[in-house]
C-alpha atoms as a PDB file:
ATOM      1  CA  UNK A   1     -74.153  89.535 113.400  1.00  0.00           C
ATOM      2  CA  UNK A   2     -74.741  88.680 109.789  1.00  0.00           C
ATOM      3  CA  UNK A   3     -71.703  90.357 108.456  1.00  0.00           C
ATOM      4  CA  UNK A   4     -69.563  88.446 111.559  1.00  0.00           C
ATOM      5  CA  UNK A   5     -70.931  85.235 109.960  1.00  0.00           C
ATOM      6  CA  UNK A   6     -70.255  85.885 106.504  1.00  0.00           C
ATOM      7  CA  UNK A   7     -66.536  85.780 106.742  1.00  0.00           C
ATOM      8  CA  UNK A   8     -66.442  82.818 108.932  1.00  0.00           C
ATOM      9  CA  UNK A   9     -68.455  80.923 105.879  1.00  0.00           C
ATOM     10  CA  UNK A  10     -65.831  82.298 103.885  1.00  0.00           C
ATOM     11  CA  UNK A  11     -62.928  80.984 105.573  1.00  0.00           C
ATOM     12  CA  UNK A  12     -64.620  77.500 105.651  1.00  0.00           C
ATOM     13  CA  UNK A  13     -65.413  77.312 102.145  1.00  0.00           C
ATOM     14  CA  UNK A  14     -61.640  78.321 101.621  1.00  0.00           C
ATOM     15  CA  UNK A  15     -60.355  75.450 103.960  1.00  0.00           C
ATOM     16  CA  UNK A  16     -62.189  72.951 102.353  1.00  0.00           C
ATOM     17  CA  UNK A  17     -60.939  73.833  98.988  1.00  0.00           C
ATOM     18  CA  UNK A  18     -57.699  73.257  99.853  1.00  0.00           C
ATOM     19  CA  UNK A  19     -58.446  70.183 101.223  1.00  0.00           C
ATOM     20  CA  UNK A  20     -59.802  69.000  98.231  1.00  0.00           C
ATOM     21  CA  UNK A  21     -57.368  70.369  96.187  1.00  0.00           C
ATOM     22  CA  UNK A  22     -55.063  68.212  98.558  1.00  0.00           C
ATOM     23  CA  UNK A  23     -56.327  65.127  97.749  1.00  0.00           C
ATOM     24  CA  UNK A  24     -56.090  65.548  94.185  1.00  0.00           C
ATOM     25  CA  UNK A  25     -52.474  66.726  94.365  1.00  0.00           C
ATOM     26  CA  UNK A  26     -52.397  63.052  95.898  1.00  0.00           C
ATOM     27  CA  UNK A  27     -54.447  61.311  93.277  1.00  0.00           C
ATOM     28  CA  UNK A  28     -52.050  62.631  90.896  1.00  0.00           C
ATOM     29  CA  UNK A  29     -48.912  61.830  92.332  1.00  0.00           C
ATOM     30  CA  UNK A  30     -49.542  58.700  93.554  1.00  0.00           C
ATOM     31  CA  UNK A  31     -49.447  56.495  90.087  1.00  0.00           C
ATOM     32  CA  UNK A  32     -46.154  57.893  89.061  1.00  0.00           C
ATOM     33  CA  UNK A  33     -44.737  56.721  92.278  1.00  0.00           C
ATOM     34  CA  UNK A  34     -46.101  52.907  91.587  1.00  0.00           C
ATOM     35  CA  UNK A  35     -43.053  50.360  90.022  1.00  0.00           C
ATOM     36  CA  UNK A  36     -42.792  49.633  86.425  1.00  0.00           C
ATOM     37  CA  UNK A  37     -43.852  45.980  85.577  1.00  0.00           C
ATOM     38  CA  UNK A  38     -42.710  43.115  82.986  1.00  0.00           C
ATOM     39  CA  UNK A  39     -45.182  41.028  81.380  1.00  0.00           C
ATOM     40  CA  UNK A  40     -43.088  37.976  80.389  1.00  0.00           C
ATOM     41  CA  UNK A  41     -45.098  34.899  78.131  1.00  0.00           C
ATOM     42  CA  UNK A  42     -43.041  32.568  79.568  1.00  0.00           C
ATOM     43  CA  UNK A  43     -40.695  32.771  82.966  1.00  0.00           C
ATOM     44  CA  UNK A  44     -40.624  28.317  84.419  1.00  0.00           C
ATOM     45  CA  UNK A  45     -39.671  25.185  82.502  1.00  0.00           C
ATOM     46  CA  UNK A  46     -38.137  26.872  79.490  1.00  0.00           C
ATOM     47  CA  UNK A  47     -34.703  25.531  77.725  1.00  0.00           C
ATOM     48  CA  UNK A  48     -31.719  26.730  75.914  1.00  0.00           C
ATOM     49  CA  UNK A  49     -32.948  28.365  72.252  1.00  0.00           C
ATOM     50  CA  UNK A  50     -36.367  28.813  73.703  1.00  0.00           C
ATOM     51  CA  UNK A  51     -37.805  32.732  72.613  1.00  0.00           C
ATOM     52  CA  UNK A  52     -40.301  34.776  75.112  1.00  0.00           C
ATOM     53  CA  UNK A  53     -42.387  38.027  74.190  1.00  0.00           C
ATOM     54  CA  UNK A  54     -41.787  40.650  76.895  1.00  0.00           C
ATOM     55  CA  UNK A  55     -43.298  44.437  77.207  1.00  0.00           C
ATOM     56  CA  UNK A  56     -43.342  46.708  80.301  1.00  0.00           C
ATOM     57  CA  UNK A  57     -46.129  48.932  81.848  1.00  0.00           C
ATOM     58  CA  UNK A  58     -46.011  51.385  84.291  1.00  0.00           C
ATOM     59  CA  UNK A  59     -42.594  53.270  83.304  1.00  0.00           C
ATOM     60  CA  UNK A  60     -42.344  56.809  83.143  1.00  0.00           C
ATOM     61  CA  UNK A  61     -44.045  58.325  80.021  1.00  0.00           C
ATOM     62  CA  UNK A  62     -41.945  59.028  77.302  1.00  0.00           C
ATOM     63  CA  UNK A  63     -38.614  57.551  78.264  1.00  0.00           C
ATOM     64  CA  UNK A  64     -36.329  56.771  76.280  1.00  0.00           C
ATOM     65  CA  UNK A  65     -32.750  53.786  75.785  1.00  0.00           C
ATOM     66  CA  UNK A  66     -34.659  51.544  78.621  1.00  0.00           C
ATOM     67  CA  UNK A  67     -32.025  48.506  77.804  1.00  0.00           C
ATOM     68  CA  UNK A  68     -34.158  45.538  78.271  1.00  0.00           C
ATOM     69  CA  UNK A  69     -33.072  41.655  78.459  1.00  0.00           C
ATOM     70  CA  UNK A  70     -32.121  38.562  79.955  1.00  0.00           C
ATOM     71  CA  UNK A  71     -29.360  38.523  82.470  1.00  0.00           C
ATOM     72  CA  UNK A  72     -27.757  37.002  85.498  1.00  0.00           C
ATOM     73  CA  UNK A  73     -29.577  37.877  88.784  1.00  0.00           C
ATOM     74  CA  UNK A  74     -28.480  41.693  89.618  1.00  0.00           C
ATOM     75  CA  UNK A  75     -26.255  42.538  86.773  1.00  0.00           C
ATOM     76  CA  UNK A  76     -23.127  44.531  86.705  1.00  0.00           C
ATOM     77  CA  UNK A  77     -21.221  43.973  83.949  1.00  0.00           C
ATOM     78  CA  UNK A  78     -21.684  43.866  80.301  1.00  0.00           C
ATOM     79  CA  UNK A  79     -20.788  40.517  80.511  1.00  0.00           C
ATOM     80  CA  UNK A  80     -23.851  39.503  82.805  1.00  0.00           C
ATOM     81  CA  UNK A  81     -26.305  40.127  80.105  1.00  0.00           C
ATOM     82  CA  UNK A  82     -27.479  38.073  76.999  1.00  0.00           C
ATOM     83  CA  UNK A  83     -25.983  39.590  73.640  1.00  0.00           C
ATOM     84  CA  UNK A  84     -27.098  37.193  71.310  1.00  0.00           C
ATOM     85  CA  UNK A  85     -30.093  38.368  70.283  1.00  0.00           C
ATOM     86  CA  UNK A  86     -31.469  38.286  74.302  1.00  0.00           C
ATOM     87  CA  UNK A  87     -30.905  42.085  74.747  1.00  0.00           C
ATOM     88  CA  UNK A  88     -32.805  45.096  72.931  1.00  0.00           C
ATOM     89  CA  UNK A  89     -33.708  49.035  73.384  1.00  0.00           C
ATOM     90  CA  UNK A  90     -37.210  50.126  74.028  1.00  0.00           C
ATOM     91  CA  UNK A  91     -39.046  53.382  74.545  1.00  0.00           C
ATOM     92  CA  UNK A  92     -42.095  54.010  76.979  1.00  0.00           C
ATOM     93  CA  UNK A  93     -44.736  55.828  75.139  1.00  0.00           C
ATOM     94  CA  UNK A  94     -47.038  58.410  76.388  1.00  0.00           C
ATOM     95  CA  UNK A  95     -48.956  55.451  78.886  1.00  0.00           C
ATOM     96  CA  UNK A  96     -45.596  53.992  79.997  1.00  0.00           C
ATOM     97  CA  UNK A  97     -45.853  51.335  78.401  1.00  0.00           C
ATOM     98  CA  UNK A  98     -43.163  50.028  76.231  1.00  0.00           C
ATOM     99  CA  UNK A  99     -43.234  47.866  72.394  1.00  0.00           C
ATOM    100  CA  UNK A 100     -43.576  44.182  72.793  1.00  0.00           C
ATOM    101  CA  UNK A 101     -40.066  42.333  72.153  1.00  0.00           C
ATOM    102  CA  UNK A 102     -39.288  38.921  71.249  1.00  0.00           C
ATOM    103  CA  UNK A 103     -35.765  37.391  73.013  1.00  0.00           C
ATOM    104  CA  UNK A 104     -34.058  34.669  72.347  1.00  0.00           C
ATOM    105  CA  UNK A 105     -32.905  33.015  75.825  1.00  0.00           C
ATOM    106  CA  UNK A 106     -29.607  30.694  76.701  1.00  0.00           C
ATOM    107  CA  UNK A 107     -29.013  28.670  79.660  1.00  0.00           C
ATOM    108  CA  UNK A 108     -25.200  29.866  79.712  1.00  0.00           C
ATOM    109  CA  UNK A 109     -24.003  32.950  78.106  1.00  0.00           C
ATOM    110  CA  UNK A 110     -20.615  34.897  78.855  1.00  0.00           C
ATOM    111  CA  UNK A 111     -19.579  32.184  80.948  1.00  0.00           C
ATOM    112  CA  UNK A 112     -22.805  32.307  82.601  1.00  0.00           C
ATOM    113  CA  UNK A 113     -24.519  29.034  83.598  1.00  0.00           C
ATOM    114  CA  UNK A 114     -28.363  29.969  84.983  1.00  0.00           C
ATOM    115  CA  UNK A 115     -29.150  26.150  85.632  1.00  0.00           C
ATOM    116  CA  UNK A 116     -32.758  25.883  87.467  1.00  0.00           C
ATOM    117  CA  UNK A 117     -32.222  29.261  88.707  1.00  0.00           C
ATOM    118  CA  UNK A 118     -30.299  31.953  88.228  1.00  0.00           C
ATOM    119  CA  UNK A 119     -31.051  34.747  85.547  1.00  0.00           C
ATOM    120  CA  UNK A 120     -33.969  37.388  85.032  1.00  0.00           C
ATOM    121  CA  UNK A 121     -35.047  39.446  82.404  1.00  0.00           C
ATOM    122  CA  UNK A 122     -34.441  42.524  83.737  1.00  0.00           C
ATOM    123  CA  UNK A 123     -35.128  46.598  82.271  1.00  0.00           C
ATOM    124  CA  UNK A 124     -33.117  49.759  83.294  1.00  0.00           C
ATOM    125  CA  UNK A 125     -32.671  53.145  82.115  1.00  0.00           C
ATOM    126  CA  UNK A 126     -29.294  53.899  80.944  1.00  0.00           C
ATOM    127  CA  UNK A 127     -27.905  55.996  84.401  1.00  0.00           C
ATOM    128  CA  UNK A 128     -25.603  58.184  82.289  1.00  0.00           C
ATOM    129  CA  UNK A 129     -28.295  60.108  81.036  1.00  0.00           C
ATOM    130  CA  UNK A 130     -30.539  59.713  83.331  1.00  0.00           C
ATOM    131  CA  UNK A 131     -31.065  61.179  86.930  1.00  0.00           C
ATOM    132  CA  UNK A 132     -30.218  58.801  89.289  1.00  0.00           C
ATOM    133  CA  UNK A 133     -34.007  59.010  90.554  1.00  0.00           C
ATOM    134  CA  UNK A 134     -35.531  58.227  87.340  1.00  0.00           C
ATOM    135  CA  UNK A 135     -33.250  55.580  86.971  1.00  0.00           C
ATOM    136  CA  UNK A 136     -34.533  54.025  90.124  1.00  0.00           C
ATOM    137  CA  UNK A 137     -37.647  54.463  89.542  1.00  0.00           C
ATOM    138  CA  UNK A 138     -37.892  52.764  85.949  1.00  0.00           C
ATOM    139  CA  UNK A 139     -35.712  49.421  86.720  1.00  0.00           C
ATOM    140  CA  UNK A 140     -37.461  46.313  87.179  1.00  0.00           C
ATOM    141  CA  UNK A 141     -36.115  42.134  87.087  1.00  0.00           C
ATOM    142  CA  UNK A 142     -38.170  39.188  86.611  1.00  0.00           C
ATOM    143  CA  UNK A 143     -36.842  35.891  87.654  1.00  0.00           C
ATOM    144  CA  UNK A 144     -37.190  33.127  85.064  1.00  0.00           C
ATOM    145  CA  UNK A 145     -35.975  29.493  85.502  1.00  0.00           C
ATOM    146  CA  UNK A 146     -34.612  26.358  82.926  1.00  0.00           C
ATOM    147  CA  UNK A 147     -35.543  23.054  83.024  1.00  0.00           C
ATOM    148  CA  UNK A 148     -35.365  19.917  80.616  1.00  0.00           C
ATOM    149  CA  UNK A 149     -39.605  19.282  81.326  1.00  0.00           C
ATOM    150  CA  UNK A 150     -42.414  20.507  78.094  1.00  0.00           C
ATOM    151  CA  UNK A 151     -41.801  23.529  76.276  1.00  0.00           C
ATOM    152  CA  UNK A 152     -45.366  24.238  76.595  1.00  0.00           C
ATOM    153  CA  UNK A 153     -46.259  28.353  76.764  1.00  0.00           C
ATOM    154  CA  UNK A 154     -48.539  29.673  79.313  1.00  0.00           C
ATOM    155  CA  UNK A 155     -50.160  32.777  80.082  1.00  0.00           C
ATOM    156  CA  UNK A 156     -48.460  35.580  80.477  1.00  0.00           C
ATOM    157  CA  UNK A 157     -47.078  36.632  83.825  1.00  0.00           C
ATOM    158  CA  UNK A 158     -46.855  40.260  84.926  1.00  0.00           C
ATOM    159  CA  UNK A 159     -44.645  41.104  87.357  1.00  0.00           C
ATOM    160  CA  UNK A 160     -43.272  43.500  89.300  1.00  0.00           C
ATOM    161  CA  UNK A 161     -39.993  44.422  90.893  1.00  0.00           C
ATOM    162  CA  UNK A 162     -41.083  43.108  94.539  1.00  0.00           C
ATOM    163  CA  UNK A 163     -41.979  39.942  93.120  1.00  0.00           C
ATOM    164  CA  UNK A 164     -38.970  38.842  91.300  1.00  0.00           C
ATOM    165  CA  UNK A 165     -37.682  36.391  93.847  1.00  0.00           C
ATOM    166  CA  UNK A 166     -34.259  39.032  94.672  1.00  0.00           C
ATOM    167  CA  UNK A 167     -33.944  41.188  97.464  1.00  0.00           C
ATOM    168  CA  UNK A 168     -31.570  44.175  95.293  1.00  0.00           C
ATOM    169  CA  UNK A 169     -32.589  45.946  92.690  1.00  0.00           C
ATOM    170  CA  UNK A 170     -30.382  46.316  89.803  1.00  0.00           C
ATOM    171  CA  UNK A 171     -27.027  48.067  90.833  1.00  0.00           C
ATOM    172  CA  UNK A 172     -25.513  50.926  88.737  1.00  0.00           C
ATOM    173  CA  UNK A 173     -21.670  50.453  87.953  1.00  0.00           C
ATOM    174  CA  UNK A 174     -20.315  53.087  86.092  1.00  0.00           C
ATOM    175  CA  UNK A 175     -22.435  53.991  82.874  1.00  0.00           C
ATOM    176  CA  UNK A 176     -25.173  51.138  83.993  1.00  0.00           C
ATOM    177  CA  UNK A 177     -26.339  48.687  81.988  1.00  0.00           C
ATOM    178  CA  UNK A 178     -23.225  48.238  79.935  1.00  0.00           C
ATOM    179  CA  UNK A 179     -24.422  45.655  77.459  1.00  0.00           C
ATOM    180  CA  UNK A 180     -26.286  47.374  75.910  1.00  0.00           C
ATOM    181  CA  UNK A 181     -23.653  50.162  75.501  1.00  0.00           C
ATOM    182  CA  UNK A 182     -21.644  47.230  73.989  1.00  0.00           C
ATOM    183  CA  UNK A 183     -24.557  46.588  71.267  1.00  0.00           C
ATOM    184  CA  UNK A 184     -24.225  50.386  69.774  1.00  0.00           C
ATOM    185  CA  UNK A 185     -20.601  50.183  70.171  1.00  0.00           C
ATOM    186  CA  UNK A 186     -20.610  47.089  68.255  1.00  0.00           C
ATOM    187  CA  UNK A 187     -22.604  47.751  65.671  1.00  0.00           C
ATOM    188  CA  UNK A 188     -20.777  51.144  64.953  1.00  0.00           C
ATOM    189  CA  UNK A 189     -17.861  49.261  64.298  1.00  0.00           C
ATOM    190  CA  UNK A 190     -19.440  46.312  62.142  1.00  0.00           C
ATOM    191  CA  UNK A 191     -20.715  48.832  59.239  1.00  0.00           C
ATOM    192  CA  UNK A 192     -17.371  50.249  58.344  1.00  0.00           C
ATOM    193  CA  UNK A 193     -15.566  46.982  58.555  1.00  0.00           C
ATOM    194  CA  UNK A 194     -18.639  45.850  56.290  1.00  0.00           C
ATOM    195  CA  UNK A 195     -17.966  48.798  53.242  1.00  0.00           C
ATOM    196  CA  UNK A 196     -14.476  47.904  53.370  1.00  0.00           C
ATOM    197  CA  UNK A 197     -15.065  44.038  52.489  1.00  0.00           C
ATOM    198  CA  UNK A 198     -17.132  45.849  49.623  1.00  0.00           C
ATOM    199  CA  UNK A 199     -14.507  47.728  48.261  1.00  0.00           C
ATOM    200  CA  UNK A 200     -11.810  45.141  48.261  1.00  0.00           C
ATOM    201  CA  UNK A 201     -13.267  42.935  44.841  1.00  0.00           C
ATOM    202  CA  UNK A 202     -13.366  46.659  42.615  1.00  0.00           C
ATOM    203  CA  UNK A 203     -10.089  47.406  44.483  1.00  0.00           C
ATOM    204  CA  UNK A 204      -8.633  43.868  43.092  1.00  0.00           C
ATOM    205  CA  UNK A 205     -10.301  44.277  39.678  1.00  0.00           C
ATOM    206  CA  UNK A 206      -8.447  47.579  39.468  1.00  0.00           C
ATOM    207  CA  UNK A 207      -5.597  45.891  40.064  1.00  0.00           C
ATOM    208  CA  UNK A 208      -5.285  43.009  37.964  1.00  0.00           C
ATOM    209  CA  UNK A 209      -5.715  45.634  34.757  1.00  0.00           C
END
């Protein structure tokens, strides 16, 4: 009878440890699944010129060319985005959380006009070399508004992708993002086109002898 027992006890104790290793397999899991946030200084009652502080939490550890700025609601073109000093790269470190940035914000940019409403400062992983679920996962857009009222700061304001006052998340067209593919490309293409204007006062000197 004792040795029928025995094996039962076993079997139970076995069953419960997967149980428990169950729920820690959920513990686990379950943070990584949770949306990246934006803590933004300043998101009502701000005007044209006007510069914000922004860093994220919650990304995915260790990511890296999350393009991060201000931009029309749900952007899709390069053109949608701030390039004048309202768009920067970040990194996630080994908590998720990214460096703190400083943008400089414009009611109209590209065209653009956000009026009262309008634009967001929004974060995404560049898609082209990214999976498309990690890219999902790590993009995030905070609504902010202009108005002509006191250029006051206030708190901080953390939020997260549900609460950005849009129903879509950012959509991926083509390499995603492309502003910020714009900024390397542009920059690239500035320093030569700076050492040439170097060489051209030795080149004249030369010259004129």
């Amino acid at each position: 009878m004792v040795g029928s027992i025995h094996p039962r006890r076993l079997a139970a104790a076995a069953a419960a440890g997967i149980v428990c290793a169950a729920g820690v397999v959920f513990l686990d899991v379950s943070p990584a699944a949770a949306k990246p946030t934006l803590h933004v200084s300043k998101t009502t009652g701000l005007k044209n010129g006007d510069t914000i502080t922004v860093y994220g939490t919650g990304f995915t550890k260790n990511l890296e060319n999350i393009a991060l700025g201000q931009c029309v609601k749900n952007p899709s073109t390069s053109t949608d985005c701030n390039l004048s000093g309202g768009a920067e790269f970040v990194s996630s470190d080994g908590s998720g959380r990214t460096k703190t940035v400083t943008l400089k914000l414009a009611t109209t940019f590209s065209g653009h006009k956000c009026g009262t409403s309008g634009c967001v400062i929004a974060a995404q992983l560049l898609p082209s070399s990214n999976p498309d679920d990690v890219v999902e996962a790590n993009k995030v857009q905070v609504a902010i508004t202009f108005s002509s009222g006191s250029t006051s700061t206030t708190s901080p304001t953390a939020t997260t992708g549900s609460d950005t006052g849009s129903s879509d998340s950012l959509p991926k067209t083509g390499p995603g993002m492309e502003w910020a593919t714009m900024t390397l490309i542009g920059t690239a293409l500035l320093l030569p086109g700076l050492g040439l204007l170097a060489m051209l006062p030795a080149r004249r000197r030369r010259l004129g002898h």
